[in-house]
N, C-alpha and C. Protein backbone atom coordinates (compact mmCIF):
# COMPACT_ATOMS: atom_id res chain seq x y z
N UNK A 1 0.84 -1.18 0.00
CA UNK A 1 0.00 0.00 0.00
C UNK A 1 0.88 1.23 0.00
N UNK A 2 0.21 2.07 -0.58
CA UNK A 2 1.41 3.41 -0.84
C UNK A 2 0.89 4.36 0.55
N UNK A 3 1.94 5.27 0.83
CA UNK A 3 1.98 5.97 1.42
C UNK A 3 2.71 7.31 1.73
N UNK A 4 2.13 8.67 2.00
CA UNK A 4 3.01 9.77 2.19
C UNK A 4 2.54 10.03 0.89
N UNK A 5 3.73 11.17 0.09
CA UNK A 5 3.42 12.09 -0.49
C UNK A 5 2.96 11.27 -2.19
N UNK A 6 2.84 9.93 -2.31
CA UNK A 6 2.92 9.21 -3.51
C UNK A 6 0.87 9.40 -3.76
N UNK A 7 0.29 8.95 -2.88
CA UNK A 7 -1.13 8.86 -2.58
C UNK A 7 -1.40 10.37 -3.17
N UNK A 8 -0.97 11.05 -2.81
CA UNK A 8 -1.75 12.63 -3.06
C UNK A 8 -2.00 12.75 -3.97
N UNK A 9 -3.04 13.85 -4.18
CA UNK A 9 -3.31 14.24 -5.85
C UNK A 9 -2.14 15.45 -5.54
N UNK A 10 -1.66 16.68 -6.91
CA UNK A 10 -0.86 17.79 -7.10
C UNK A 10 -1.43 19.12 -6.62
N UNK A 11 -2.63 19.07 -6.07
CA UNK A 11 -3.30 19.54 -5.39
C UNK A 11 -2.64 20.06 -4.18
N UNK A 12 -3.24 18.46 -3.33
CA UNK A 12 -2.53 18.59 -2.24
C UNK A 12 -1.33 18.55 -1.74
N UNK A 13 -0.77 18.18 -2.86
CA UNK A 13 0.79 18.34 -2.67
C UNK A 13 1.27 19.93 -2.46
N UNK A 14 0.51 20.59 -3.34
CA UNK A 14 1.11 21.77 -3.55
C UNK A 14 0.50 22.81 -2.41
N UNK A 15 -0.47 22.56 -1.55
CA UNK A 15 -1.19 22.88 -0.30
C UNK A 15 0.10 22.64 0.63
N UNK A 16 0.69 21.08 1.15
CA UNK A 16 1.63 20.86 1.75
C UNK A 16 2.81 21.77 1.67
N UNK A 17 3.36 22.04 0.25
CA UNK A 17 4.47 23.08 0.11
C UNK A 17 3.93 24.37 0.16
N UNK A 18 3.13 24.75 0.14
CA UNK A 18 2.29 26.14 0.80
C UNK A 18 2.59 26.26 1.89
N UNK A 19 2.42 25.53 2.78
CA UNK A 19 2.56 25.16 4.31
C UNK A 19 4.27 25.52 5.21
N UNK A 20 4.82 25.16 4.03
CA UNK A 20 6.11 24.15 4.40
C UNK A 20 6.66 25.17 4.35
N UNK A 21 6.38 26.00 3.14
CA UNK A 21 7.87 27.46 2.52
C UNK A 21 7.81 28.27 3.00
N UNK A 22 7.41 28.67 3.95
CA UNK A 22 8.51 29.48 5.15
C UNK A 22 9.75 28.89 5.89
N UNK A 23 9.78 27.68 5.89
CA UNK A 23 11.01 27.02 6.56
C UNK A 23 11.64 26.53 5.06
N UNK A 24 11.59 26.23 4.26
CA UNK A 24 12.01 25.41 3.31
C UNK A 24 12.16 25.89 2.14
N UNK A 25 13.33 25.52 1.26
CA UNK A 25 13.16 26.45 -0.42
C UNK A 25 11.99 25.89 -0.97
N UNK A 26 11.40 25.96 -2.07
CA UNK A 26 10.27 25.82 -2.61
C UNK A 26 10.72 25.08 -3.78
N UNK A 27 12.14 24.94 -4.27
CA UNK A 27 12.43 24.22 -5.06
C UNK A 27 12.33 22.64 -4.55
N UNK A 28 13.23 22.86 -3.68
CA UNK A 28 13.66 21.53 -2.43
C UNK A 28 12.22 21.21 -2.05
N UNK A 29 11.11 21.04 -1.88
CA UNK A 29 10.14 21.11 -1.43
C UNK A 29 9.16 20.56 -2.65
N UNK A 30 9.13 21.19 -3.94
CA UNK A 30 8.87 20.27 -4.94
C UNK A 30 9.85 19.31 -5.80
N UNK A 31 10.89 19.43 -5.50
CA UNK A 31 11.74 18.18 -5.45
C UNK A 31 11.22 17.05 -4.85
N UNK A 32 11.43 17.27 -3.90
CA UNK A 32 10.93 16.19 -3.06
C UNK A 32 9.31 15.65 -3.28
N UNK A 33 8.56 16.61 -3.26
CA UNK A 33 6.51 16.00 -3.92
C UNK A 33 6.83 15.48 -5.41
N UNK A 34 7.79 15.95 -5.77
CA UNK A 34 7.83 15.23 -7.18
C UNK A 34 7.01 15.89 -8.20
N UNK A 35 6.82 17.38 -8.09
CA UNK A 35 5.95 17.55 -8.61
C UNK A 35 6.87 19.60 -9.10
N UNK A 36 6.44 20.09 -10.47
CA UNK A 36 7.27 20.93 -10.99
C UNK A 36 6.85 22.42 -10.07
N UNK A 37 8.40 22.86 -10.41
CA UNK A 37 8.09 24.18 -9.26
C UNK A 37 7.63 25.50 -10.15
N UNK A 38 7.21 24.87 -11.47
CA UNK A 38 6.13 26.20 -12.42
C UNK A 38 4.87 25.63 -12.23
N UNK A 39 4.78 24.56 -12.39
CA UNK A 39 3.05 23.63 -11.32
C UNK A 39 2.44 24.72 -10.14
N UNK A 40 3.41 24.45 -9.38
CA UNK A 40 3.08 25.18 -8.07
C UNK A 40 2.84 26.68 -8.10
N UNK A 41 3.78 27.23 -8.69
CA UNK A 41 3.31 28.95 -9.13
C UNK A 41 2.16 28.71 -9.73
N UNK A 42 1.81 27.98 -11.00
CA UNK A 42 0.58 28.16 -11.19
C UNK A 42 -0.65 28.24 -10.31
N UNK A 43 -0.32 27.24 -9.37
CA UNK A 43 -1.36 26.50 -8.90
C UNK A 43 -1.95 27.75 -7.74
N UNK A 44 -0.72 28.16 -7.08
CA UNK A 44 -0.83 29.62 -6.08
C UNK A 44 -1.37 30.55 -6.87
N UNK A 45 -1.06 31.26 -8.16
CA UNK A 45 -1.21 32.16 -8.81
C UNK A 45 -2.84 32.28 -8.62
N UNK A 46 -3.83 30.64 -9.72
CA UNK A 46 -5.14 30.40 -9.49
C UNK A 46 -5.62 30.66 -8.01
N UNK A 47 -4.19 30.32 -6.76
CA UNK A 47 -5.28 30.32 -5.97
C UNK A 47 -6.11 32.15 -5.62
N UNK A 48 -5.28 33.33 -6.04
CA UNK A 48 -5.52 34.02 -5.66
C UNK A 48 -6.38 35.07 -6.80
N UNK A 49 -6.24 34.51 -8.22
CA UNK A 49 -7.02 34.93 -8.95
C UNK A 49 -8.36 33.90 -9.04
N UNK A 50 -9.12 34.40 -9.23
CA UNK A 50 -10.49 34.04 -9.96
C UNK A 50 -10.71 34.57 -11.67
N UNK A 51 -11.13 33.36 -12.18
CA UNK A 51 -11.55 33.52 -13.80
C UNK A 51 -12.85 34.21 -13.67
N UNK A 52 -13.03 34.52 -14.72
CA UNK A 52 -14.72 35.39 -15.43
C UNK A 52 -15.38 33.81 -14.63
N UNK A 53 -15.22 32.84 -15.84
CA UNK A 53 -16.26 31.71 -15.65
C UNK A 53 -16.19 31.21 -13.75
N UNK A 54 -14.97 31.34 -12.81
CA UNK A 54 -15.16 30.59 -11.11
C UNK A 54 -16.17 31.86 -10.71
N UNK A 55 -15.58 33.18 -11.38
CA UNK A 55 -16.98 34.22 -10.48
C UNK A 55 -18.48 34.02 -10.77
N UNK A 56 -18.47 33.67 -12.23
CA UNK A 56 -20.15 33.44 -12.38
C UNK A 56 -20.26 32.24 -11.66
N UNK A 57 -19.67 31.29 -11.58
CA UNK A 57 -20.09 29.99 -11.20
C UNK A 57 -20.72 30.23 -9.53
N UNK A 58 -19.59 31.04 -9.04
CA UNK A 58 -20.22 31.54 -7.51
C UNK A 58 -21.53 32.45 -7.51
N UNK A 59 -21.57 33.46 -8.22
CA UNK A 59 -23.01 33.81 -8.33
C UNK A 59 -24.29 32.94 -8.65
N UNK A 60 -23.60 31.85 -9.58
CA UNK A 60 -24.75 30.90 -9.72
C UNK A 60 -25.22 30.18 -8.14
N UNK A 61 -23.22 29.82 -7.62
CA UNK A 61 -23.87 28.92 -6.59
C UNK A 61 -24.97 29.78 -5.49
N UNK A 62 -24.70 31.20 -5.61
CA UNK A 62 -25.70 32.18 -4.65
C UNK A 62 -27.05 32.19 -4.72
N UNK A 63 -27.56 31.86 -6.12
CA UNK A 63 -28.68 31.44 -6.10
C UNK A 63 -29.31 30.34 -6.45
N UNK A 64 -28.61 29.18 -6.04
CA UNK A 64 -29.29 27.68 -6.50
C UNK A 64 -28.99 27.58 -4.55
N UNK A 65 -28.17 28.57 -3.80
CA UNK A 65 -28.49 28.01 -2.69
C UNK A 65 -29.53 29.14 -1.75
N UNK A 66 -30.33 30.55 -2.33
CA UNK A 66 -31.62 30.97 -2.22
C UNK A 66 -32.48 30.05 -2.48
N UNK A 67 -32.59 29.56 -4.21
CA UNK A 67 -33.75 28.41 -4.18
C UNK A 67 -33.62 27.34 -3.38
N UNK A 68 -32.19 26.82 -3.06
CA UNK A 68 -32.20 25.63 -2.21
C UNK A 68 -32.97 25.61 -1.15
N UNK A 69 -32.93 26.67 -0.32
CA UNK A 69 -33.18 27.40 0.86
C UNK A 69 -34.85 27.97 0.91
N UNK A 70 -35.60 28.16 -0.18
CA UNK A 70 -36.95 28.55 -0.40
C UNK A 70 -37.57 27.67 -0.51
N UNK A 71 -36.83 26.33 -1.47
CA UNK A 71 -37.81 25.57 -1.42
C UNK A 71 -37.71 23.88 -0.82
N UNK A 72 -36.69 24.40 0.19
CA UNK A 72 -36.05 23.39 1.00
C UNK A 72 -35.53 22.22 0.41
N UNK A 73 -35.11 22.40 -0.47
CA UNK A 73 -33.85 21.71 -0.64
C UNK A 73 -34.52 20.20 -1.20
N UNK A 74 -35.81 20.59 -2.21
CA UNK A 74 -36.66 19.37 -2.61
C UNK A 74 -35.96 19.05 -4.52
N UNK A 75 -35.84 20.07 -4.19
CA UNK A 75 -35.14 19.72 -6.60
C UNK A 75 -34.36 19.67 -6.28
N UNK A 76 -33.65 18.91 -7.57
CA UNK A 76 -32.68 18.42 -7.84
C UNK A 76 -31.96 19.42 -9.07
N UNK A 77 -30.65 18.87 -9.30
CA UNK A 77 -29.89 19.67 -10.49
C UNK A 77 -30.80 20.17 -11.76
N UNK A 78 -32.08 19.14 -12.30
CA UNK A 78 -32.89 19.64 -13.19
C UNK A 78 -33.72 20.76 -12.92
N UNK A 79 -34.21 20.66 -12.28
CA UNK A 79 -35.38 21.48 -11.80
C UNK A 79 -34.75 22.84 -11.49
N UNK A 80 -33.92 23.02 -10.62
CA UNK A 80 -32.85 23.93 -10.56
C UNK A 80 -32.48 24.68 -11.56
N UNK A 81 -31.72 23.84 -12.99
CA UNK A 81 -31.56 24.40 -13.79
C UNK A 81 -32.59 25.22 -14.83
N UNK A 82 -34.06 24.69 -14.71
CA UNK A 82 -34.69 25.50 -15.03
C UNK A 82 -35.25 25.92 -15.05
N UNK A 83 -35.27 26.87 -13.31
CA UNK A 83 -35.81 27.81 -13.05
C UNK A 83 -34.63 28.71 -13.22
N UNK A 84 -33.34 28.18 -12.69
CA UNK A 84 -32.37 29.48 -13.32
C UNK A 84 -32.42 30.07 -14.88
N UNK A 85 -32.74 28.92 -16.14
CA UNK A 85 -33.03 29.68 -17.25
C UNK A 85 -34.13 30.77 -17.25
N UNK A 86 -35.47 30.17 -16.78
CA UNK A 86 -36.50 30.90 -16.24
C UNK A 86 -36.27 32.32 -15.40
N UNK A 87 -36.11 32.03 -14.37
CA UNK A 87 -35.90 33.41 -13.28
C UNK A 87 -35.25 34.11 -13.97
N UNK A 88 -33.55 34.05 -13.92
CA UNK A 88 -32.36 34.86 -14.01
C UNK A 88 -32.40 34.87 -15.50
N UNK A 89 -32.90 33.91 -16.12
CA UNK A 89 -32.77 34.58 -18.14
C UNK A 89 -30.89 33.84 -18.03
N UNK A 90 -30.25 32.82 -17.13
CA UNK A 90 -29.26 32.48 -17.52
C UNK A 90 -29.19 31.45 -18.78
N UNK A 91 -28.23 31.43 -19.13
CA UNK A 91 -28.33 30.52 -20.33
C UNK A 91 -26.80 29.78 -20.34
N UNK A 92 -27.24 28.27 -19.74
CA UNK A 92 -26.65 27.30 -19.17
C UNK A 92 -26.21 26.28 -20.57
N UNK A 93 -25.28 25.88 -20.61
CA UNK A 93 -25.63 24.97 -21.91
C UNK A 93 -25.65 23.33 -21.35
N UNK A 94 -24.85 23.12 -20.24
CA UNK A 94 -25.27 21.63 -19.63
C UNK A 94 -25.42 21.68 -18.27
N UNK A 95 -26.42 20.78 -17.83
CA UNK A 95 -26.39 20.37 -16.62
C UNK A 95 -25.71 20.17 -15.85
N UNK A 96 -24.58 19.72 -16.62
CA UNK A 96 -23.39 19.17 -15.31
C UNK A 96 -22.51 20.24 -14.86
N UNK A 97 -22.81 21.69 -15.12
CA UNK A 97 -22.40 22.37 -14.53
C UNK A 97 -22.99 22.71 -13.52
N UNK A 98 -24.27 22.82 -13.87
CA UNK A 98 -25.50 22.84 -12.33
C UNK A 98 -25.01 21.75 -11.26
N UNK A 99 -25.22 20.72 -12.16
CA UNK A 99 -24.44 19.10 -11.40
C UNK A 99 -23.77 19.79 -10.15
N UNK A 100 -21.97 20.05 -10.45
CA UNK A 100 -21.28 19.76 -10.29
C UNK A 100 -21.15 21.50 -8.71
N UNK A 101 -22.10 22.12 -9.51
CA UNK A 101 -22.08 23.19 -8.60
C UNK A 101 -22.95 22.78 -7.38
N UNK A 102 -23.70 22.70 -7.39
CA UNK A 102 -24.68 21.96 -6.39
C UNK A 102 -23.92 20.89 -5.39
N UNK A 103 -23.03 20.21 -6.28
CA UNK A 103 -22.45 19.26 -5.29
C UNK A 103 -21.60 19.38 -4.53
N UNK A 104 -20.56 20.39 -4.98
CA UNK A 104 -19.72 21.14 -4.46
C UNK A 104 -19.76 21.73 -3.13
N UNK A 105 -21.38 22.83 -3.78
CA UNK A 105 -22.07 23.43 -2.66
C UNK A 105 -22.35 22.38 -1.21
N UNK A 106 -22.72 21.27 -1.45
CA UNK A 106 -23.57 20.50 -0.82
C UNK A 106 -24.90 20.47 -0.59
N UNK A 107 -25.24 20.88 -1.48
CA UNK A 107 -27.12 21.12 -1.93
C UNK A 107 -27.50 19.64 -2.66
N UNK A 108 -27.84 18.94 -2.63
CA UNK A 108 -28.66 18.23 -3.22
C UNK A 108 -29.52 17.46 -3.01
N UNK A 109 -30.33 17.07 -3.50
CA UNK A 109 -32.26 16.89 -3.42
C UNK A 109 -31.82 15.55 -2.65
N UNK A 110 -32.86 15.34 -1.65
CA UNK A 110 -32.56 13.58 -1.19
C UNK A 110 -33.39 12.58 -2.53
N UNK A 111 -32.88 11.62 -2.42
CA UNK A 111 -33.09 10.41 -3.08
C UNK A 111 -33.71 9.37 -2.35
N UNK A 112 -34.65 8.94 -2.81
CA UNK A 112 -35.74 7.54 -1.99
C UNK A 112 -34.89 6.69 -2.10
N UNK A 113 -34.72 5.56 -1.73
CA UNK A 113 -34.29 4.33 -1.78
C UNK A 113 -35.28 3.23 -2.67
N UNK A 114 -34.19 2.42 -3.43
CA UNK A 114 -34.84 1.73 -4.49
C UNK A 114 -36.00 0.97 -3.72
N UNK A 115 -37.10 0.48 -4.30
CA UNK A 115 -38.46 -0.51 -3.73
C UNK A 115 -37.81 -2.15 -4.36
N UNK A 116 -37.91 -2.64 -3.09
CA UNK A 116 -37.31 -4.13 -3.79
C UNK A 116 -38.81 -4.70 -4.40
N UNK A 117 -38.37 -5.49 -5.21
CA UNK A 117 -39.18 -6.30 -6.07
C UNK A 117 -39.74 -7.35 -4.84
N UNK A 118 -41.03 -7.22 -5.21
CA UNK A 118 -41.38 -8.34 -4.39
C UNK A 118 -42.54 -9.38 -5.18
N UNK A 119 -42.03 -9.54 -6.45
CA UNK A 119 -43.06 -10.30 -7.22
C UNK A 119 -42.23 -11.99 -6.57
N UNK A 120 -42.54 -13.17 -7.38
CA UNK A 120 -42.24 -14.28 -6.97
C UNK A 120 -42.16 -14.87 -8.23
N UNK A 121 -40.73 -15.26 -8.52
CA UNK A 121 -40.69 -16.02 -9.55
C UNK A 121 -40.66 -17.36 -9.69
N UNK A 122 -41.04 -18.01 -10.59
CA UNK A 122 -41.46 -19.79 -10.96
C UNK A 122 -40.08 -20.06 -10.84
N UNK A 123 -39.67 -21.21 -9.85
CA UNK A 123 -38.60 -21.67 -9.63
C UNK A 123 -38.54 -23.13 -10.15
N UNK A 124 -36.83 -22.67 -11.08
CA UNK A 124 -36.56 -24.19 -11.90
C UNK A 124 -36.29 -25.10 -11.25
């Protein structure tokens, strides 16, 4: 079984050397995660900018978690999505961005549990 810095995604690797570089060079530090030290600038750079598309995505999540919140948290990613075309006049082109925002958020509709079959079949 693996263990330590092999398991991580570059993510968290690069969270760890966030951590670390005040005591440590930052070269030496992704040396060691195994992972490139223009990776990591990038990765810091994103963390402190936001794109056009992460800011809308947060305004979206602001109001799928009003409706979440109005209508207690009964729809799901569909339904969601279109009342946001509806209400806000947004114009979404897939779901799985609703998807993926919602889930993120931790908004999503509960789910019943499957009904077992209870017919009886002719046994060979």
């Amino acid at each position: 079984m693996k263990g330590g810095m092999e398991a991580m995604s570059a993510r968290e690797k690069y969270a760890v050397i966030q951590g670390m570089a005040h005591q440590y060079s930052i070269q030496l530090l992704c040396d060691l995660a195994q992972v490139s030290r223009s990776g990591y600038y990038k990765w810091l750079q994103r963390q402190t900018y936001l794109s056009p598309k992460q800011i809308e995505g947060q305004k979206i999540k602001e109001r799928i978690k009003e409706y979440h919140a109005k209508l207690k948290g009964i729809y799901g990613y569909r339904r969601v999505m279109v009342w946001l075309r509806r209400r806000h006049g947004l114009q979404l082109n897939h779901h799985k961005r609703v998807q993926r925002l919602m889930r993120s958020s931790g908004r999503n509709a509960p789910t019943m549990a499957r009904k077992k079959c209870m017919s009886f079949h002719k046994i060979i």
